[in-house]
Structures are given as structure tokens and as C-alpha cells.
Protein backbone atom coordinates (compact mmCIF):
# COMPACT_ATOMS: atom_id res chain seq x y z
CA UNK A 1 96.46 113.10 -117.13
CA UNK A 2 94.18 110.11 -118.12
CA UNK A 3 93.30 110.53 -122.24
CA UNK A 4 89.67 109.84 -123.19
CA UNK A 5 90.41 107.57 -126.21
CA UNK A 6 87.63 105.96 -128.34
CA UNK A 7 88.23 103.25 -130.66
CA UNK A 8 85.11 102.24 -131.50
CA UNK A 9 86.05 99.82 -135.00
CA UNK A 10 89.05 98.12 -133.41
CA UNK A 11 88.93 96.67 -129.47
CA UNK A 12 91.17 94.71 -128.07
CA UNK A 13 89.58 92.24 -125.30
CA UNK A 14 91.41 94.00 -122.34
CA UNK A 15 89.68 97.81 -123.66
CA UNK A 16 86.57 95.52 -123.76
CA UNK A 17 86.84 94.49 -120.22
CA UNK A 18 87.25 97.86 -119.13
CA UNK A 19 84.01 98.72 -121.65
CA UNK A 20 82.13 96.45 -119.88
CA UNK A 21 82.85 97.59 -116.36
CA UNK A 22 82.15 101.16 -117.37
CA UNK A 23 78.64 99.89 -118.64
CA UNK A 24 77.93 98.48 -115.14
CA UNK A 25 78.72 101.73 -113.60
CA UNK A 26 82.19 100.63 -111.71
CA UNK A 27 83.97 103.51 -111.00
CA UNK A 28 86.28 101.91 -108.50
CA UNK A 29 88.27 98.84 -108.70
CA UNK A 30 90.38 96.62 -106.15
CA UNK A 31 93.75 94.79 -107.49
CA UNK A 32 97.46 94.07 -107.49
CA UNK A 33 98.86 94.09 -111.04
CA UNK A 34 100.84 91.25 -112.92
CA UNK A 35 101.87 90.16 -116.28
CA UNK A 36 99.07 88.16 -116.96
CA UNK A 37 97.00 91.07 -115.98
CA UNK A 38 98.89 93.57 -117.75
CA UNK A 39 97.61 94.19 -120.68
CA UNK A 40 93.82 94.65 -118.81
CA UNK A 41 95.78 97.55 -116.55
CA UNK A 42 97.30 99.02 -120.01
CA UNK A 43 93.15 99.89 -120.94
CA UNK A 44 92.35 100.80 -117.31
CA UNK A 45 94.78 103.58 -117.37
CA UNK A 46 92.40 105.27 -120.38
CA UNK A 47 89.20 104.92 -118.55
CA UNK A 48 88.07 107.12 -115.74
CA UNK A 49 87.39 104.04 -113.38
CA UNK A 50 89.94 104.77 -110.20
CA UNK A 51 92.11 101.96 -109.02
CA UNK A 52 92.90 101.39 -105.18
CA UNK A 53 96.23 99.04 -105.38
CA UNK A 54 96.59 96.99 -102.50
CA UNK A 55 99.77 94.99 -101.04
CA UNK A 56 98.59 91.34 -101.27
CA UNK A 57 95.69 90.11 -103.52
CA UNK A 58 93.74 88.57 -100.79
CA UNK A 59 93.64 92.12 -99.72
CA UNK A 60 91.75 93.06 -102.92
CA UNK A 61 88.84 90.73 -102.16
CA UNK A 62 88.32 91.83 -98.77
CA UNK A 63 88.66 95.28 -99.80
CA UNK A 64 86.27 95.04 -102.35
CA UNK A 65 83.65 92.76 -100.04
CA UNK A 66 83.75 95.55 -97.82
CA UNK A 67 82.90 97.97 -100.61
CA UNK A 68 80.51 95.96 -101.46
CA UNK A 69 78.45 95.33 -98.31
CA UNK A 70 78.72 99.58 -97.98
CA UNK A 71 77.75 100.73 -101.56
CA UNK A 72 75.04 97.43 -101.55
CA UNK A 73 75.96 97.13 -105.05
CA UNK A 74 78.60 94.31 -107.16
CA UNK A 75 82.35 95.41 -106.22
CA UNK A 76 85.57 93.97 -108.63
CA UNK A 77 88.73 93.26 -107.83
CA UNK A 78 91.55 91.99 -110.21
CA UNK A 79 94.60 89.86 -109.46
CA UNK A 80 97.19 88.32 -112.37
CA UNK A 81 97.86 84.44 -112.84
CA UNK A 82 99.12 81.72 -110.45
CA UNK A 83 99.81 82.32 -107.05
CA UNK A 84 98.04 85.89 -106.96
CA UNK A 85 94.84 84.50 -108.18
CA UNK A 86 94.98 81.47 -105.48
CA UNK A 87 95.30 84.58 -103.15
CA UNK A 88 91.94 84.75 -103.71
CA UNK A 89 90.59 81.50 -102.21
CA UNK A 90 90.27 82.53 -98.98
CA UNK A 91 88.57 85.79 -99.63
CA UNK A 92 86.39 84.58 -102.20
CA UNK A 93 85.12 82.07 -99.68
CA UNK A 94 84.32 84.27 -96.95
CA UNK A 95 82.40 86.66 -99.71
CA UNK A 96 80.19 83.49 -100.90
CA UNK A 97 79.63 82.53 -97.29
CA UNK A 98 78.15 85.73 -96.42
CA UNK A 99 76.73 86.43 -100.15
CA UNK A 100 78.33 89.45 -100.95
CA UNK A 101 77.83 90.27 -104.79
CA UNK A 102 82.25 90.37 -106.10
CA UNK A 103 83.62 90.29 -109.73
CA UNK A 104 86.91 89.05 -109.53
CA UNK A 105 88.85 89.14 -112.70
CA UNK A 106 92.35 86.96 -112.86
CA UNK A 107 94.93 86.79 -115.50
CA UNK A 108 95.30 83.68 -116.64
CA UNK A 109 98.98 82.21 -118.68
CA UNK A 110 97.99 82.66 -122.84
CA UNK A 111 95.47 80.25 -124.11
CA UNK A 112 97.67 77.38 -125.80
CA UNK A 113 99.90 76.85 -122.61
CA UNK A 114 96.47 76.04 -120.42
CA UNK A 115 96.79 72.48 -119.05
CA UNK A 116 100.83 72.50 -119.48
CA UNK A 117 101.79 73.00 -116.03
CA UNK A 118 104.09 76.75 -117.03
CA UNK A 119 105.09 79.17 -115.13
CA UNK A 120 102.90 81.00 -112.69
CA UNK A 121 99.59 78.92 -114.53
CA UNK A 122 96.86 77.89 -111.78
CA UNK A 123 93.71 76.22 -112.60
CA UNK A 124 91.29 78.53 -110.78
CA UNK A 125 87.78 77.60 -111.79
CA UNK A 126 88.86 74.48 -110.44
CA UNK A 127 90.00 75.67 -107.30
CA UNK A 128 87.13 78.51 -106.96
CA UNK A 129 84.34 75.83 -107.21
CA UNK A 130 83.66 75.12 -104.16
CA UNK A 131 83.88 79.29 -103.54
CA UNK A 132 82.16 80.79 -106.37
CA UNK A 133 78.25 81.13 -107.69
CA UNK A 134 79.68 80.70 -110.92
CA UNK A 135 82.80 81.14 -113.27
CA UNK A 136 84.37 82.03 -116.25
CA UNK A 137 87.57 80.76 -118.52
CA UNK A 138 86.96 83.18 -121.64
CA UNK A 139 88.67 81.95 -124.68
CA UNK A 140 87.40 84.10 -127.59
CA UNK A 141 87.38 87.72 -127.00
CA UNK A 142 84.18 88.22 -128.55
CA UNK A 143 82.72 86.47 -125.61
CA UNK A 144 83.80 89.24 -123.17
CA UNK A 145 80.86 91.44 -123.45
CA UNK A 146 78.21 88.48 -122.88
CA UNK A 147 80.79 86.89 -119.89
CA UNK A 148 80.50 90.15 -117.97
CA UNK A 149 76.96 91.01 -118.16
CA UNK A 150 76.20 87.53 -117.48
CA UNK A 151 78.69 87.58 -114.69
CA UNK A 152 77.14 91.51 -112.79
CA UNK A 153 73.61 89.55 -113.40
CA UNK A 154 74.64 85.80 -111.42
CA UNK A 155 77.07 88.26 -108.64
CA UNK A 156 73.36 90.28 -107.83
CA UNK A 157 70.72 88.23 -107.78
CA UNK A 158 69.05 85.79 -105.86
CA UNK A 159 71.49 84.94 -103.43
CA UNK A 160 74.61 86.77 -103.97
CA UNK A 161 77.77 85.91 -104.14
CA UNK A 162 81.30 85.96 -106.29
CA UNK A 163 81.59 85.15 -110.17
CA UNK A 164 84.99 85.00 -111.05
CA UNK A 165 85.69 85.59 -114.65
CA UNK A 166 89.45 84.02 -115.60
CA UNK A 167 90.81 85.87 -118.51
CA UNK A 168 93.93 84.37 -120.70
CA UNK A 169 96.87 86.75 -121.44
CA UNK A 170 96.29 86.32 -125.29
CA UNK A 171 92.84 86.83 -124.87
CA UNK A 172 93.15 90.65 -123.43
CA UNK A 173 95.61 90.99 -126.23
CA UNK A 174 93.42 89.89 -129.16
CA UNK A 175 91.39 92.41 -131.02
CA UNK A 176 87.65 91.62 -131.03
CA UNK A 177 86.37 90.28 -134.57
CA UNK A 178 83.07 92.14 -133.88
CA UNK A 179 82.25 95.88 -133.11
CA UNK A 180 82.34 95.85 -129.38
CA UNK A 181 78.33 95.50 -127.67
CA UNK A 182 77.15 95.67 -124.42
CA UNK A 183 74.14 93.45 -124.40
CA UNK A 184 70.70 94.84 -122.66
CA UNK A 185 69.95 92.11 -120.98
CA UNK A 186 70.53 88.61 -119.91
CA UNK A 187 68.89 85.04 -120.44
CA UNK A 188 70.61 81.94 -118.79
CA UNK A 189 69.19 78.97 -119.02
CA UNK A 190 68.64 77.09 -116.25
CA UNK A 191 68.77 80.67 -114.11
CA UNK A 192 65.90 81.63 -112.40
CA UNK A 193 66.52 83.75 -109.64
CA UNK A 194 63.17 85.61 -108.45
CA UNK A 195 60.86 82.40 -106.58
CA UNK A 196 58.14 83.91 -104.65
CA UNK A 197 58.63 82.53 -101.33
CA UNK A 198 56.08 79.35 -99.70
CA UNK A 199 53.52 80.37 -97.43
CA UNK A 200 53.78 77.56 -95.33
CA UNK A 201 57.65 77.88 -95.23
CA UNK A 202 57.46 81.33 -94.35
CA UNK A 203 54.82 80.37 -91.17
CA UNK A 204 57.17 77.48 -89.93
CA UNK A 205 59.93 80.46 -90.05
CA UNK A 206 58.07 82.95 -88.16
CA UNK A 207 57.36 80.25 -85.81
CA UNK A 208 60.66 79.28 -85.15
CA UNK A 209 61.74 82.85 -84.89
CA UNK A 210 59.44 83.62 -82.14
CA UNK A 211 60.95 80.39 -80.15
CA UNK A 212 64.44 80.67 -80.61
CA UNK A 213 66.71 81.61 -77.26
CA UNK A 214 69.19 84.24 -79.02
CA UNK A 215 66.56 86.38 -80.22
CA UNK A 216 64.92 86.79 -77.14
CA UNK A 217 67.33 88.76 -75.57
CA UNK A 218 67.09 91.78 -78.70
CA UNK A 219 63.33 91.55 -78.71
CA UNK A 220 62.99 94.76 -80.47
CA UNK A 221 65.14 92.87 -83.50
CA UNK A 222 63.07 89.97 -82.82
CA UNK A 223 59.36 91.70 -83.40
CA UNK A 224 60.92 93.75 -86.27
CA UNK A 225 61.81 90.62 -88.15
CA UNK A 226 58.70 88.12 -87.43
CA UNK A 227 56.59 91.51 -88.96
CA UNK A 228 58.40 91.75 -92.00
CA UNK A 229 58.28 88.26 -93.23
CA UNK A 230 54.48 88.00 -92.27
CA UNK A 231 54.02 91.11 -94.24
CA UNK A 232 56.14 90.38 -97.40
CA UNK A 233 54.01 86.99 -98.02
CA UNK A 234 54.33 85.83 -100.91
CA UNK A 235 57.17 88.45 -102.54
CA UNK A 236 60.41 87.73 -103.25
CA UNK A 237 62.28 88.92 -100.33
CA UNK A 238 66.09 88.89 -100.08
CA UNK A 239 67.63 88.94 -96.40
CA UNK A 240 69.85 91.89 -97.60
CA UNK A 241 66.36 93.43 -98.01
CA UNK A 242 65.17 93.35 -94.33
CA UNK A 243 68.26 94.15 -93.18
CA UNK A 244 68.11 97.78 -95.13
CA UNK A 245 64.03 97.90 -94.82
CA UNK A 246 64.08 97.28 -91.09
CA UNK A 247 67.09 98.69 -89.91
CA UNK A 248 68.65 95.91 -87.89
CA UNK A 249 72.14 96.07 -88.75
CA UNK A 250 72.91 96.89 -85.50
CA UNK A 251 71.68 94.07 -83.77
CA UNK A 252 74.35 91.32 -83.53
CA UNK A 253 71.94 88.12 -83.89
CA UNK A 254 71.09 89.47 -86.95
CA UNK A 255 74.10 88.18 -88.59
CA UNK A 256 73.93 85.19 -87.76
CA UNK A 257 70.15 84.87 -89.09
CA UNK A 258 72.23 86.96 -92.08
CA UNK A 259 75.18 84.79 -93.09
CA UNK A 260 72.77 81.95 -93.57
CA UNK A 261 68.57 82.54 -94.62
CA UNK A 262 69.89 84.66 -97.77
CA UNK A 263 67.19 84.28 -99.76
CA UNK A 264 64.29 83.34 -97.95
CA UNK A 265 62.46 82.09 -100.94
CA UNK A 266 65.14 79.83 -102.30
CA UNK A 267 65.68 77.65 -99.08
CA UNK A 268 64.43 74.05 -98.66
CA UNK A 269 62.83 73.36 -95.24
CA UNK A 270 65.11 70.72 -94.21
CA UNK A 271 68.28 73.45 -94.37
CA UNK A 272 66.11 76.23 -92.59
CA UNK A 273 65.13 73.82 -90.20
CA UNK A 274 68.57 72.64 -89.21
CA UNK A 275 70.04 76.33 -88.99
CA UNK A 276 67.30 77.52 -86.99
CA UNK A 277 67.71 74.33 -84.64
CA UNK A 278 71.03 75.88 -84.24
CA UNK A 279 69.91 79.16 -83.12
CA UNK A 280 67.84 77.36 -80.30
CA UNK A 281 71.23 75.92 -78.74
CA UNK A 282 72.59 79.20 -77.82
């Protein structure tokens, strides 16, 4: 039976991690544990957060992607160091292709063995760049509570995708100098998500919509989506939005128009212009 244990003076980084993730509301989590990892699993098993333990980390991502796309809401998984992290890659490309909002926490080797080339130590913010909207090496476990909020706030907004938030062995150990705090809010610099969208982008869209070939042959999906960008000119509209609002999930062009015009406001003609070109080949 899981113990309800408060220890609100001293915090160690890994009961911080699971602090934080309670704050965001996860009550379910995706991973395979590890050494690197352990100590993070040793705070889970205090928390009322369930666990679903896979049989291969890659497993984990897609588990949680799929959790994600269902709940419409940011989904973790965790992995340990080295070659279950890199387990990741694949996953964590397929989530930021098709914007799905993932935490995915790694163990990394302890702090002063980074860059020696040890046992079982991967460089994964290097190898997640290409993959990731953004990520984290935490090295002071006072950072943890501003590294996750920041990391919930990048994962679900403007156009999803995976943070990945790489978390030293020492690090989970360490006990936080400061009385653990959640922070409120979030200010990035540099991070401006919400962009109300260009009229004139928005007409050449609609335009294109109403010529391309693949469309045609749902016309029903077709009208639905030409009516809701004309009539959410000028808001900030996220494709996940018009999928939900007008109920086209079921129409198969759809994800292709999905994987790719995320956030309708953020695109720059010349992309739109070249994907929708696309659309008129088929």
C-alpha cells in the first residue's frame, strides 16, 4: 500500500520531479526503469500517480503519444540513461512530426562524469535536436520546479510537440537548497506562442482548400473546414482545434492537412504554399 509521505523542509530533486508532475495533474505515467532513473522511481512509488511499465522504451513514447492524442492533454514517459533514452529517437520524432504535446524524462550518468564517454552515458539533447521543441540538461536541483513548468508550458502550446527534460543521477539524489515551489506561471523570453493568424494568409488557404483534388472526394470534410477558418478570422486557431470543433477525425484527408498546418497562425506562406501544392498532386 502506497504511503502518503510529506516532507515539506527537505526534498530531494527526484520527490521534486514527482511534485511537479502531481502539480500538472499527471496521474499516469509511461516508462521502463534503470539506474539512472532509479532514484526518480524510488519517489514515484509514494505518490498516487500510476505507472504503466512497458517492455522497450520506444514503447513508452508511443504509448504515451497515444495517450496523449486521446486525453488531448501533455502525456510523460520516463526512460534511464544511454541506450534506453536513444530508444526514444524514433518515437520522439514521430510525436514532433505530428505535434503531439510528450514530457519525456531520461536519466542521465551523475553530473561530473558528463562529457567522459562512461558507461551507459548518451548525449541526448544532442541527439533529440532535431526531434524535440525544446530540452532540458538540469544541473542544480533547485532548477527542477522552473524546468518542468517551463517544459508542460513549451509541450502545449502553439504547436505542440515533445520537451525532453534530461535529469543527472546526482541531481535526483541531491536535496533541494530551497523549500520546494511550484511556480504559477511561466515567462520565456523569446516565447510567444498565441499570433493571431493573417487575413490574407488565411484567404489564400481557403482558396487553396477549395481547389485541391483530395478534398474533393470528402466534400462534407471539405465545406466543414473552408467554414471554420473563414469564421475564426483573426483568432488564434490551432489545427487540433478544428479537428475537435468540427468533428472531422474521421475523415482520412484530414490528417494529412493535420500532420502539417498545426498552427495555422504560425506558418509562413511559402511552407503553406508548398504543402498545399502537394495536396493538389494526389
Amino acid at each position: 500500500m502506497k504511503q502518503n509521505v510529506r516532507r515539506d523542509i527537505i526534498v530531494t530533486g527526484a520527490e521534486a520531479m514527482v511534485k511537479c508532475l502531481e502539480a500538472e495533474g499527471i496521474n499516469l505515467v509511461f516508462g521502463y526503469p534503470g539506474v539512472a532513473i532509479a532514484p526518480f522511481y524510488e519517489g514515484l512509488y509514494n505518490s498516487d500517480i500510476e505507472h504503466v511499465l512497458v517492455r522497450q522504451e520506444q514503447n513508452a513514447r508511443h504509448a504515451a503519444s497515444g495517450y496523449a492524442r486521446m486525453s488531448r492533454k501533455p502525456a510523460v514517459c520516463v526512460v534511464t540513461s544511454g541506450p534506453g533514452a536513444t530508444n526514444l529517437i524514433t518515437a520522439l520524432a514521430t510525436a514532433y512530426a505530428d505535434s503531439i504535446p510528450l514530457i519525456a524524462i531520461s536519466g542521465q550518468v551523475s553530473s561530473k562524469l558528463l562529457g567522459r564517454d562512461v558507461f551507459q552515458e548518451a548525449d541526448m539533447r544532442g541527439a533529440t535536436r532535431s526531434f524535440v521543441k525544446h530540452s532540458y540538461l538540469v544541473k542544480d536541483p533547485d532548477d527542477i520546479p522552473r524546468v518542468f513548468k517551463e517544459a508542460f508550458y513549451i509541450a502545449s502550446t502553439g504547436r505542440k510537440g515533445p520537451v525532453l527534460i534530461d535529469i543527472p543521477m546526482d541531481v535526483q539524489q541531491a536535496e533541494l537548497r530551497k523549500q520546494f515551489n511550484y511556480p504559477e506561471g511561466v515567462v520565456i523570453r523569446g516565447y510567444k506562442p498565441e499570433i493571431k493568424i493573417n487575413p490574407i494568409q488565411l484567404k489564400r488557404v481557403v482558396n487553396l482548400l477549395d481547389q485541391a483534388e483530395i478534398l474533393k472526394h470528402d466534400a462534407h470534410g471539405a465545406a466543414e473546414i473552408r467554414n471554420f477558418l473563414v469564421g475564426h478570422a483573426g483568432q488564434v486557431v490551432v489545427v487540433d482545434q478544428v479537428l475537435v470543433d468540427v468533428d472531422l477525425l474521421e475523415c482520412l484527408s484530414v490528417h494529412k492537412v493535420r500532420a502539417q498546418i498545426i498552427l495555422v497562425s504560425e506558418l509562413v506562406w511559402t511552407a503553406l504554399y508548398t504543402y498545399l501544392l502537394d495536396l493538389l498532386r494526389y
